[in-house]
Protein backbone atom coordinates (compact mmCIF):
# COMPACT_ATOMS: atom_id res chain seq x y z
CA UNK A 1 31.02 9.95 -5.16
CA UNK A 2 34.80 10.01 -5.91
CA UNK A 3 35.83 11.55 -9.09
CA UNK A 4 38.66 12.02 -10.94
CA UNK A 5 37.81 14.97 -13.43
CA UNK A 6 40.32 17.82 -11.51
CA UNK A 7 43.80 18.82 -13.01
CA UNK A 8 44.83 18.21 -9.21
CA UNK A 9 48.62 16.32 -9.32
CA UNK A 10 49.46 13.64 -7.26
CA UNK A 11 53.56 14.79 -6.03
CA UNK A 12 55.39 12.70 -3.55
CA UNK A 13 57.26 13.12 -0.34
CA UNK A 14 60.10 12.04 1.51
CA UNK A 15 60.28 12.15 5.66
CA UNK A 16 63.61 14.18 5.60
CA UNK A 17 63.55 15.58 9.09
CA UNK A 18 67.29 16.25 10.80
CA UNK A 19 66.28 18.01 13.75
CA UNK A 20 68.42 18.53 16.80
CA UNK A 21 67.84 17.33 19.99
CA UNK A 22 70.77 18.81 22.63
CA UNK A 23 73.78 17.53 20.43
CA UNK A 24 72.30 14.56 18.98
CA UNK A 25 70.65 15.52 15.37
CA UNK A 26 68.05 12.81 14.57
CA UNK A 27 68.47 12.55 11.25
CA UNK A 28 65.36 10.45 9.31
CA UNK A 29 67.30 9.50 5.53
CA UNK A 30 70.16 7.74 7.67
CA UNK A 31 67.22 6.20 9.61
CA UNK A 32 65.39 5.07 6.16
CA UNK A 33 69.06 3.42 4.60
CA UNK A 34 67.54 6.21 1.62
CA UNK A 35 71.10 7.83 0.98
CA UNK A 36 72.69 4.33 0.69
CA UNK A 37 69.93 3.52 -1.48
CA UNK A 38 69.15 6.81 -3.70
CA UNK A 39 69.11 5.74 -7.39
CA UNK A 40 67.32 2.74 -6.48
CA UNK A 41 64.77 4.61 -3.82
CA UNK A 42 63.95 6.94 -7.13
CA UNK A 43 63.41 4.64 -9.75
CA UNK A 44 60.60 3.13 -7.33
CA UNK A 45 58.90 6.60 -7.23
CA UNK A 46 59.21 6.95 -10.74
CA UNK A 47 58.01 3.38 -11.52
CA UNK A 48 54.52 4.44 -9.23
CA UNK A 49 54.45 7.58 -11.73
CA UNK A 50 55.25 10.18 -9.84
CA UNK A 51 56.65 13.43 -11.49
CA UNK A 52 57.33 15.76 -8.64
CA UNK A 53 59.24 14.96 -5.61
CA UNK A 54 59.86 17.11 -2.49
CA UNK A 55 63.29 16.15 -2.18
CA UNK A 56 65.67 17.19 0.27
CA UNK A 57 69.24 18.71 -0.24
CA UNK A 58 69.55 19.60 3.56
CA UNK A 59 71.92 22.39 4.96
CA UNK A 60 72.71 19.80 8.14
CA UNK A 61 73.66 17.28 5.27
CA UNK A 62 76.08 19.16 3.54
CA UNK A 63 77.49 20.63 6.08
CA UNK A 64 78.43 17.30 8.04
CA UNK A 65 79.57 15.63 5.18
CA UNK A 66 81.28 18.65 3.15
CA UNK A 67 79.70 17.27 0.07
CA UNK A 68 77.53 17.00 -2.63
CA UNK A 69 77.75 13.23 -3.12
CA UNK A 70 74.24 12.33 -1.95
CA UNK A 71 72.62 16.11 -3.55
CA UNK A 72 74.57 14.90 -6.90
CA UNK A 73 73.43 11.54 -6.95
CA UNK A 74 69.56 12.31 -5.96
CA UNK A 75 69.14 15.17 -8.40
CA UNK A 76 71.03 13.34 -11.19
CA UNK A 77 68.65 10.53 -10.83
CA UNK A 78 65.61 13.26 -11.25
CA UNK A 79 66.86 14.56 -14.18
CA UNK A 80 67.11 11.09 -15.42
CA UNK A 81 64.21 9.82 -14.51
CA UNK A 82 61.71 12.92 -15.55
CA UNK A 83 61.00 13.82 -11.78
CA UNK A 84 60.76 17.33 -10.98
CA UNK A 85 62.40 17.86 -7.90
CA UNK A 86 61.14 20.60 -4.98
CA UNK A 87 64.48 20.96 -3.43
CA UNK A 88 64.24 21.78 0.55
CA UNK A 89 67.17 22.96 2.25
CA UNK A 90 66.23 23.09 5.98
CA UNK A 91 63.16 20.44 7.40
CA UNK A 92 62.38 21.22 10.61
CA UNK A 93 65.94 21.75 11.66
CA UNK A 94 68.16 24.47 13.01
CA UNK A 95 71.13 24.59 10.42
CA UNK A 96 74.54 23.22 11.64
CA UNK A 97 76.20 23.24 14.40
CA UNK A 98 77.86 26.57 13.45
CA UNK A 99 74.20 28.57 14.06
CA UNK A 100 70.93 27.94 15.23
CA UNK A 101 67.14 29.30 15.47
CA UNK A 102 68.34 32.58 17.52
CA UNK A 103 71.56 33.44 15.79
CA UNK A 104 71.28 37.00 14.20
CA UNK A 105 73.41 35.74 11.15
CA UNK A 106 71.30 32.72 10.32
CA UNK A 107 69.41 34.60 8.03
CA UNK A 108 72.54 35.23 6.14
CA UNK A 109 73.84 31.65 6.23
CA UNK A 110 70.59 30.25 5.22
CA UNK A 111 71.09 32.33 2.03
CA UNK A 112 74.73 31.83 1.38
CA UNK A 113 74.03 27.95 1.52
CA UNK A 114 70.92 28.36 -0.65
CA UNK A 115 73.36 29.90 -3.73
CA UNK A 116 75.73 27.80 -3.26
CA UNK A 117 72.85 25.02 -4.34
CA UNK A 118 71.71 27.10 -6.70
CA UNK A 119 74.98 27.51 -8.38
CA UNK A 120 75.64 23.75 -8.40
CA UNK A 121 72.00 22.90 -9.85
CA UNK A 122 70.48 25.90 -11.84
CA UNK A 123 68.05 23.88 -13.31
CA UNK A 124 66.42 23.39 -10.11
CA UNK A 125 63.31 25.77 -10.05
CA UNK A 126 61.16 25.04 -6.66
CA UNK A 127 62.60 25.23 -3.65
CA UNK A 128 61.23 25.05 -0.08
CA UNK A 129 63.88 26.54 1.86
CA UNK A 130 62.18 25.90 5.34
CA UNK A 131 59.32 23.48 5.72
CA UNK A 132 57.10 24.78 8.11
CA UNK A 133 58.97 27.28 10.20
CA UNK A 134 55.94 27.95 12.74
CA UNK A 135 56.39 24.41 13.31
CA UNK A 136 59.94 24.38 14.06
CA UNK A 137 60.08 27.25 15.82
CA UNK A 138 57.22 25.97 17.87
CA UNK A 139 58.72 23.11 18.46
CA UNK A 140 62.46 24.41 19.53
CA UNK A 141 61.45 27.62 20.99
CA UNK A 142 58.48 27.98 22.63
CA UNK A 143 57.83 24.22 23.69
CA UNK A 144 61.77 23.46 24.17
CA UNK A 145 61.80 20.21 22.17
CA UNK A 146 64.23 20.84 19.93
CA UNK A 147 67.75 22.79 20.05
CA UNK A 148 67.75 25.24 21.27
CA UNK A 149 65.51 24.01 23.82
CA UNK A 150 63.59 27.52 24.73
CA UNK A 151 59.90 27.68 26.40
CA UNK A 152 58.93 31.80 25.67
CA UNK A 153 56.82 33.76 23.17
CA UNK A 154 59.93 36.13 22.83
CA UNK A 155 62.08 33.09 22.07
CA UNK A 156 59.69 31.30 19.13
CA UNK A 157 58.92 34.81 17.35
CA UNK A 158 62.39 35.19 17.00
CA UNK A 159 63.15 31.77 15.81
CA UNK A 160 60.24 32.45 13.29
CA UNK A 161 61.22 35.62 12.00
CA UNK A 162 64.78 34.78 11.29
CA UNK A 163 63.54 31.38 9.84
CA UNK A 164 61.00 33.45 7.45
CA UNK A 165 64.13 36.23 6.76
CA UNK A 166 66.29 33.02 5.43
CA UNK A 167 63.22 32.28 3.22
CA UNK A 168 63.55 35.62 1.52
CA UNK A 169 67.18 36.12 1.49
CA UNK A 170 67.39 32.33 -0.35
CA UNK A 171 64.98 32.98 -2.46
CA UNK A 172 66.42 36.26 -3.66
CA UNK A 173 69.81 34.40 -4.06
CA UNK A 174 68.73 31.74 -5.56
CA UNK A 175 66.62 33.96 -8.33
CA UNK A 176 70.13 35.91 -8.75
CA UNK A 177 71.09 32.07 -10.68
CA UNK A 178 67.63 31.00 -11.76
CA UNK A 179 65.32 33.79 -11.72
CA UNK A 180 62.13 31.16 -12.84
CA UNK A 181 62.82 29.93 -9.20
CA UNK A 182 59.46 29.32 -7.32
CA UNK A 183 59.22 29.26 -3.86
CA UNK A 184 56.98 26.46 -2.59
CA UNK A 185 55.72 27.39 1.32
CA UNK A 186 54.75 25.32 3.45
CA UNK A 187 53.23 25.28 6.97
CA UNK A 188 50.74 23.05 9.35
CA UNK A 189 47.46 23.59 8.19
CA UNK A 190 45.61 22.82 11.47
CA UNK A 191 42.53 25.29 12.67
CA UNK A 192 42.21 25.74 16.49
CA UNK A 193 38.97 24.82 18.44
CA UNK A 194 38.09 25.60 22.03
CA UNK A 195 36.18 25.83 25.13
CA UNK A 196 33.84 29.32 24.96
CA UNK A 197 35.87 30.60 27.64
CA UNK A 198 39.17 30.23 26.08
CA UNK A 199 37.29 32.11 22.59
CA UNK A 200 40.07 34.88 23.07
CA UNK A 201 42.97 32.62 23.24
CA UNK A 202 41.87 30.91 20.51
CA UNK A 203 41.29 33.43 17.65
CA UNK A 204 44.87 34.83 18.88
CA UNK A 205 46.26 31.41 17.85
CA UNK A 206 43.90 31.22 14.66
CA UNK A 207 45.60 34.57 14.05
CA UNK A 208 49.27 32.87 14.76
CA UNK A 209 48.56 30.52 12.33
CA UNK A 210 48.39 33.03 9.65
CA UNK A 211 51.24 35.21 10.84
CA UNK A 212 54.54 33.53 8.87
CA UNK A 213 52.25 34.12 5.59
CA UNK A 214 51.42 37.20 6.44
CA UNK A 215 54.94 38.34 6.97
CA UNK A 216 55.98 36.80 3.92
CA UNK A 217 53.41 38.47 1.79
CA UNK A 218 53.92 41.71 3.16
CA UNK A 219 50.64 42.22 4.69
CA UNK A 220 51.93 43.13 8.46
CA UNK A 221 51.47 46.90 8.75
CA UNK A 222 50.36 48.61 12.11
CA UNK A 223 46.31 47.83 11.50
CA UNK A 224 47.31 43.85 11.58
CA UNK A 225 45.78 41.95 14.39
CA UNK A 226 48.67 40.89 15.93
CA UNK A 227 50.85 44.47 15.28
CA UNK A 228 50.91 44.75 18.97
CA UNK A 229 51.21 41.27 20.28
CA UNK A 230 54.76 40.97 17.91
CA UNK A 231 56.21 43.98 19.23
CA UNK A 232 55.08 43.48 22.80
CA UNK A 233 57.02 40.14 22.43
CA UNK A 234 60.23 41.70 21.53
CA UNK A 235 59.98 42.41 17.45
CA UNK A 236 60.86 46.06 16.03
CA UNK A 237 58.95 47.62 14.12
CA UNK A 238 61.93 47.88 11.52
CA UNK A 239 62.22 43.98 11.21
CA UNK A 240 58.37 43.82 10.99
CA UNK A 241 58.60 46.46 8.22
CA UNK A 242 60.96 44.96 6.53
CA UNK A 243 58.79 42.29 5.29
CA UNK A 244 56.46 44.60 3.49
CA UNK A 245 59.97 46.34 1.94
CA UNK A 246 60.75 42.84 0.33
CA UNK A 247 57.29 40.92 -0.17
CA UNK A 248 58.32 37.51 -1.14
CA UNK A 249 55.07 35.51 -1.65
CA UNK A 250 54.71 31.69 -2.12
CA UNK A 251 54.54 30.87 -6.03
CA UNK A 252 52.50 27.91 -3.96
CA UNK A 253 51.10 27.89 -0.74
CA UNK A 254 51.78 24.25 0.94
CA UNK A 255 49.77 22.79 3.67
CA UNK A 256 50.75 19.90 5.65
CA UNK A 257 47.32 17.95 6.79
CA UNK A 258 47.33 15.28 9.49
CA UNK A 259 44.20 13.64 11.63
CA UNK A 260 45.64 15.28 14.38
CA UNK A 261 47.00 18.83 13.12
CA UNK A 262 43.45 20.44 14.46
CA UNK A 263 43.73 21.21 18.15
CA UNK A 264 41.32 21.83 20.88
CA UNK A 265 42.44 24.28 23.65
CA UNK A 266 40.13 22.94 26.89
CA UNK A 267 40.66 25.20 30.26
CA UNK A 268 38.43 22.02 32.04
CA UNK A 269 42.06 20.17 33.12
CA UNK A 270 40.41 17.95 35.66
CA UNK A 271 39.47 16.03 33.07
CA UNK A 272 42.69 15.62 31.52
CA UNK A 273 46.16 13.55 33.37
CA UNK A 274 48.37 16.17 34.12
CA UNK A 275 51.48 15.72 31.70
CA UNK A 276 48.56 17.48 28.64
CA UNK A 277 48.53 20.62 31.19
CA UNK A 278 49.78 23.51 29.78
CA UNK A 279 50.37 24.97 26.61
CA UNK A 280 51.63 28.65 25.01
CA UNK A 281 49.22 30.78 26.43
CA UNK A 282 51.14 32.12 29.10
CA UNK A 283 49.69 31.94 32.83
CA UNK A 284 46.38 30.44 31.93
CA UNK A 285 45.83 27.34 32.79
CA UNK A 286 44.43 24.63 29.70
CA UNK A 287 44.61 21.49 27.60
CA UNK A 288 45.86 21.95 23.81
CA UNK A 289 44.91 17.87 22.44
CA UNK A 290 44.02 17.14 19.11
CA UNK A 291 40.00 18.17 18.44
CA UNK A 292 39.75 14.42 16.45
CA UNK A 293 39.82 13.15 20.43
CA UNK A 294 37.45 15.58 21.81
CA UNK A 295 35.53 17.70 19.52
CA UNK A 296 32.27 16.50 18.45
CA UNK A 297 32.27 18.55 15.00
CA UNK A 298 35.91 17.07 14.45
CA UNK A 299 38.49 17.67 12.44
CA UNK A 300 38.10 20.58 9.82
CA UNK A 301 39.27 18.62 6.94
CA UNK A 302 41.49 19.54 3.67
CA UNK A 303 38.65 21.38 1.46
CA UNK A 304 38.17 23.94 4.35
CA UNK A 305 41.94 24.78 5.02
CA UNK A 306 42.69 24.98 0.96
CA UNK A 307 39.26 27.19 1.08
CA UNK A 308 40.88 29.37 4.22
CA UNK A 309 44.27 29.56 2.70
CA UNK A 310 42.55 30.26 -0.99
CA UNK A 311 40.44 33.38 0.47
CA UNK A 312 43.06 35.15 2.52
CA UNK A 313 45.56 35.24 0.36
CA UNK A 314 44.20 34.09 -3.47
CA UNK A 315 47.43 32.22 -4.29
CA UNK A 316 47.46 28.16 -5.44
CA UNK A 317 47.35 26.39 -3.04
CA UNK A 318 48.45 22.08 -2.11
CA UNK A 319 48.23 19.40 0.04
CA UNK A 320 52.08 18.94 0.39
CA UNK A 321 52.29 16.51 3.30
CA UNK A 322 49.26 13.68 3.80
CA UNK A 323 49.86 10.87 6.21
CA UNK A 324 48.58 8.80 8.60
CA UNK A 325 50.24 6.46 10.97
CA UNK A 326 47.85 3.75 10.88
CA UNK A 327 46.89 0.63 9.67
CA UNK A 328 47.18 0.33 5.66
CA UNK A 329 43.22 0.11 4.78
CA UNK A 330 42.85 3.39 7.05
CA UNK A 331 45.90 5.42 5.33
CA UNK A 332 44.21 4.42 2.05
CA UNK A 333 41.40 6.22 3.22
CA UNK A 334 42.84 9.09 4.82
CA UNK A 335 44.68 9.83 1.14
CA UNK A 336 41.72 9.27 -0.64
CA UNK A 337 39.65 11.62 1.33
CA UNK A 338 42.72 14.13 1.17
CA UNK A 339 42.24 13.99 -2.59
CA UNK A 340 38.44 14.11 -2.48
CA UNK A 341 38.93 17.24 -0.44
CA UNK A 342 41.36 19.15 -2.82
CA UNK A 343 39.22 18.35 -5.77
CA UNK A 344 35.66 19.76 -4.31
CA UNK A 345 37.51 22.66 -3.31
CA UNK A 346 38.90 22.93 -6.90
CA UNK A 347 35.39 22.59 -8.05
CA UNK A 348 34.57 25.81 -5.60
CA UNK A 349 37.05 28.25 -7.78
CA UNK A 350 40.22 27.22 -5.75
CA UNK A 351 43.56 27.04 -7.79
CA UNK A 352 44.77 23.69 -5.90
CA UNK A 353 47.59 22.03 -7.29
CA UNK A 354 48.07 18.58 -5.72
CA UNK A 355 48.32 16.65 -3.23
CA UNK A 356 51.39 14.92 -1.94
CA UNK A 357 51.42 11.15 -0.48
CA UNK A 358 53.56 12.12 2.19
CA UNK A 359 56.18 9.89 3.95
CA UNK A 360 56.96 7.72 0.87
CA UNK A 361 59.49 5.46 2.88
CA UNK A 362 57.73 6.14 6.27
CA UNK A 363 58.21 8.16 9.38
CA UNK A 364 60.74 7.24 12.64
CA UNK A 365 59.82 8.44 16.09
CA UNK A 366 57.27 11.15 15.27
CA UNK A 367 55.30 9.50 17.92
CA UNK A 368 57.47 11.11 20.39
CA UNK A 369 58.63 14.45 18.26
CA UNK A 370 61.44 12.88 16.78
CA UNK A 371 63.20 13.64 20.69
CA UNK A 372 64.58 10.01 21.15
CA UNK A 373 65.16 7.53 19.40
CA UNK A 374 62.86 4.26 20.26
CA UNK A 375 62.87 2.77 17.08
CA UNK A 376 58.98 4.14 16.70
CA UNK A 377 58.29 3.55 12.71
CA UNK A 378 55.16 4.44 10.68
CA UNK A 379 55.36 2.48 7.17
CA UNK A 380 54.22 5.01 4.46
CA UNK A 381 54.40 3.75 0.53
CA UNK A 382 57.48 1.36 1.31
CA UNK A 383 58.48 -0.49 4.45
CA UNK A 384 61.71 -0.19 5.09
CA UNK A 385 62.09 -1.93 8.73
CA UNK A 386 60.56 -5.28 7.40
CA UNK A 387 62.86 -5.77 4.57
CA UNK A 388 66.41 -5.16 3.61
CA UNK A 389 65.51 -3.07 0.93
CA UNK A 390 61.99 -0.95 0.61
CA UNK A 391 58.73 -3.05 0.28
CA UNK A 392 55.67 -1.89 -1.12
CA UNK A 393 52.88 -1.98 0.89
CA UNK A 394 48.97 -1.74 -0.03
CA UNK A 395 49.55 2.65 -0.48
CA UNK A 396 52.31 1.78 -3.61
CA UNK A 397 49.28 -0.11 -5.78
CA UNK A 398 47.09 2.12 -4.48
CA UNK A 399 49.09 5.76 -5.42
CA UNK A 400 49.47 3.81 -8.95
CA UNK A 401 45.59 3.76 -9.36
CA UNK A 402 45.08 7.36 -8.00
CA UNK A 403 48.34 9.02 -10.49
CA UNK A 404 46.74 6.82 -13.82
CA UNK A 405 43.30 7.75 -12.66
CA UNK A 406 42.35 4.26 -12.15
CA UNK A 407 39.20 2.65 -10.39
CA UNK A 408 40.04 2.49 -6.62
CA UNK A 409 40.24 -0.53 -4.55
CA UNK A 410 36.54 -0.80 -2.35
CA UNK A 411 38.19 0.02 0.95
CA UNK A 412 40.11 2.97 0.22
CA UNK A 413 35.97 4.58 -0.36
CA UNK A 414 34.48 2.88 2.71
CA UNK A 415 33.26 5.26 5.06
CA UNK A 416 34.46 3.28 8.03
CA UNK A 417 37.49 5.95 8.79
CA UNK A 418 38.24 5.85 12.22
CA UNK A 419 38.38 9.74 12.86
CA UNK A 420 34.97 10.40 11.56
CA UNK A 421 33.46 7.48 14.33
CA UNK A 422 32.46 8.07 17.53
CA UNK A 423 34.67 6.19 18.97
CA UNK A 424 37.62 8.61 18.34
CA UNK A 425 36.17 10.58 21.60
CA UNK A 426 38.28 10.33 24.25
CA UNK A 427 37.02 12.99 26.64
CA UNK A 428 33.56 13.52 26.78
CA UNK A 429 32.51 17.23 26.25
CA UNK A 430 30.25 19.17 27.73
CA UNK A 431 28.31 20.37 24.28
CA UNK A 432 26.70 23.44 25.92
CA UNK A 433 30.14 24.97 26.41
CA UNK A 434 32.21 24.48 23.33
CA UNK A 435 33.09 26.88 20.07
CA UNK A 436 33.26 24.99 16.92
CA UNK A 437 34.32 27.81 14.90
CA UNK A 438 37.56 28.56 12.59
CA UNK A 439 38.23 31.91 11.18
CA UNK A 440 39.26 32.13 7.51
């Protein structure tokens, strides 16, 4: 039965990816019309009651532009509309053209450009200064989508580190102006799944997905799992140390939750087409899909990655990114469950503080990792490709209902989701040899 009767917040979200892609930066507010639009873009949040807003004031932005015109404008309009704003500075990018992932100094820059905000707005008190640097680092440096287009282990733990050294070194620079500032993490929640032989591989990843955390709570010390496997892969021991020298942990821990952020690592790649070969694991061969297509248990689901993040580390804990790029009775459903999830976990003892409807003016070309541009657009709250100016579509009456508490519409509760039917299996598994299981 769906209940209400949690302190859990409903916050809001805007798609504010400018990642790089060679020398192209695909930038998603210019793709939205949002910064041509901003006052009128946040009175529509406000008018579906949000209160909080991850809101971006992006390092790529600023430095293109030399100005504050858009930050200005977007935080004014916060202030004056009673949103509280969680300011992100970098989201999924690499900074400007002046550094990148692998630069030694963009630590440093990352900082410098975090005062600078904090100077200008010292009323601002949550900041995520990188969304999800695993992700992005991921994503640019081990897979070579992004700038600076790497494919090693050496290459993405260095892009991570330096990523999670800019989170401290802002954060410490921004507390110098506002020392209330809370730091609001957040990363891809997804568990791994796998094949029995590819068990090894896959707690070494369930122990990746812990690792930027780790570092930023200063819990890697020479007994931690992966001690070895960092150093092997070019870390010192002095930058590993360093994090435990300058703990900075997450006022909130953020997790980003999509159908598809579980994966399933499968070494049987005959069944597969070729182009899903291959992966991060080195020589071995294997499949890394998304465990909705092929695992019979499915996906894990919110309550058990708050639950995971809530007993390793016993800080609060959010949904800060929910979406679904799907028809509008499914992404009803997929939000309500989201929220269903963070408040049985709440009932469990865990300190979860919201859950964000993700995406508010939709997503461009995520379908393709935001590497070229082919128009691709997921509607989220507003449509923005339909009209001229944002439209509200079934989500906008439907995040009214859930902020005033309100008696959802029917289909938002049916059960007929399509990533709990059995239909969603794409490859057909062979039972006898799978793992099903996801270390806390």
């Amino acid at each position: 039965m769906f209940s209400w009767q949690s302190p859990v917040e409903v916050w809001g979200g805007l798609e504010c990816t400018i990642n790089r892609v060679d020398d192209i930066f695909f930038d998603q507010l210019a793709m939205s019309g949002h910064r041509q639009r901003v006052d009128h873009d946040l009175e529509l949040f406000a008018n579906l009651g949000l209160r909080t807003l991850r809101t971006p004031v992006l390092w790529e932005q600023f430095a293109k532009d030399n100005s504050w015109a858009y930050a200005d404008r977007c935080l004014r309009a916060c202030l004056r509309l009673g949103i509280d704003p969680v300011v992100g500075l970098v989201h999924h990018g690499s900074g400007p053209p002046t550094t990148n992932l692998l630069d030694p100094e963009f630590p440093e820059k990352l900082a410098a450009y975090g005062l600078e905000v904090a100077q200008r707005y010292p009323w601002v008190t949550d900041y995520t200064p990188v969304n999800e640097p695993q992700t992005t680092a991921r994503f640019a440096c081990l897979y070579g989508h992004w700038y600076p287009h790497h494919r090693s282990m050496r290459s993405h733990l260095r892009a991570l580190i330096n990523q999670l050294k800019g989170i401290v070194l802002a954060m410490e620079a921004i507390r110098s102006i506002q020392p209330e500032a809370r730091l609001i993490h957040t990363e891809d929640g997804g568990t791994t799944q796998s094949t029995r032989r590819l068990e090894s591989f896959r707690i070494e990843r369930e122990h990746r997905r812990w690792i930027g955390l780790d570092l930023l709570c200063g819990r890697v010390n020479r007994e931690h799992p992966l001690f070895l496997f960092l150093l092997t892969h070019g870390l010192s021991e002095k930058e590993i140390f360093w994090f435990a020298e300058r703990p900075c942990p997450p006022s909130i821990i953020g997790l980003n939750y999509y159908v598809t952020s579980d994966r399933f690592l499968d070494d049987r790649i005959e069944l597969y087409p070729p182009y899903l070969c291959g992966g991060d694991s080195g020589d071995e061969p294997l499949v890394d899909v998304e465990a909705v297509r092929v695992s019979p248990k499915g996906i894990a689901g919110a309550k058990t990655i708050l639950c995971q993040a809530w007993d390793r580390y016993h800080l609060p804990v959010a949904i800060t990114e929910a979406h679904l790029g799907c028809d509008s009775d499914q992404q009803m459903r997929w939000l309500a469950e989201i929220w269903q999830h963070a408040h049985e976990a709440y009932c469990l003892g865990v300190d979860v503080r919201s859950v964000t409807a993700w995406g508010l003016l939709g997503l461009f070309n995520w379908s393709n990792l935001c590497t070229r541009d082919t128009g691709a657009y997921e509607p989220g709250v507003y449509d923005v490709v339909s009209s001229r100016s944002p439209l509200e579509t079934p989500l906008a009456d439907f995040i009214k209902r859930m902020i005033k508490k309100e008696p959802l519409p029917r289909v938002a509760l049916s059960p007929e989701s399509w990533w709990h039917h059995s239909s969603r299996i794409l490859i057909a598994p062979d039972t006898g040899d799978l793992t099903h299981q996801s270390m806390g």
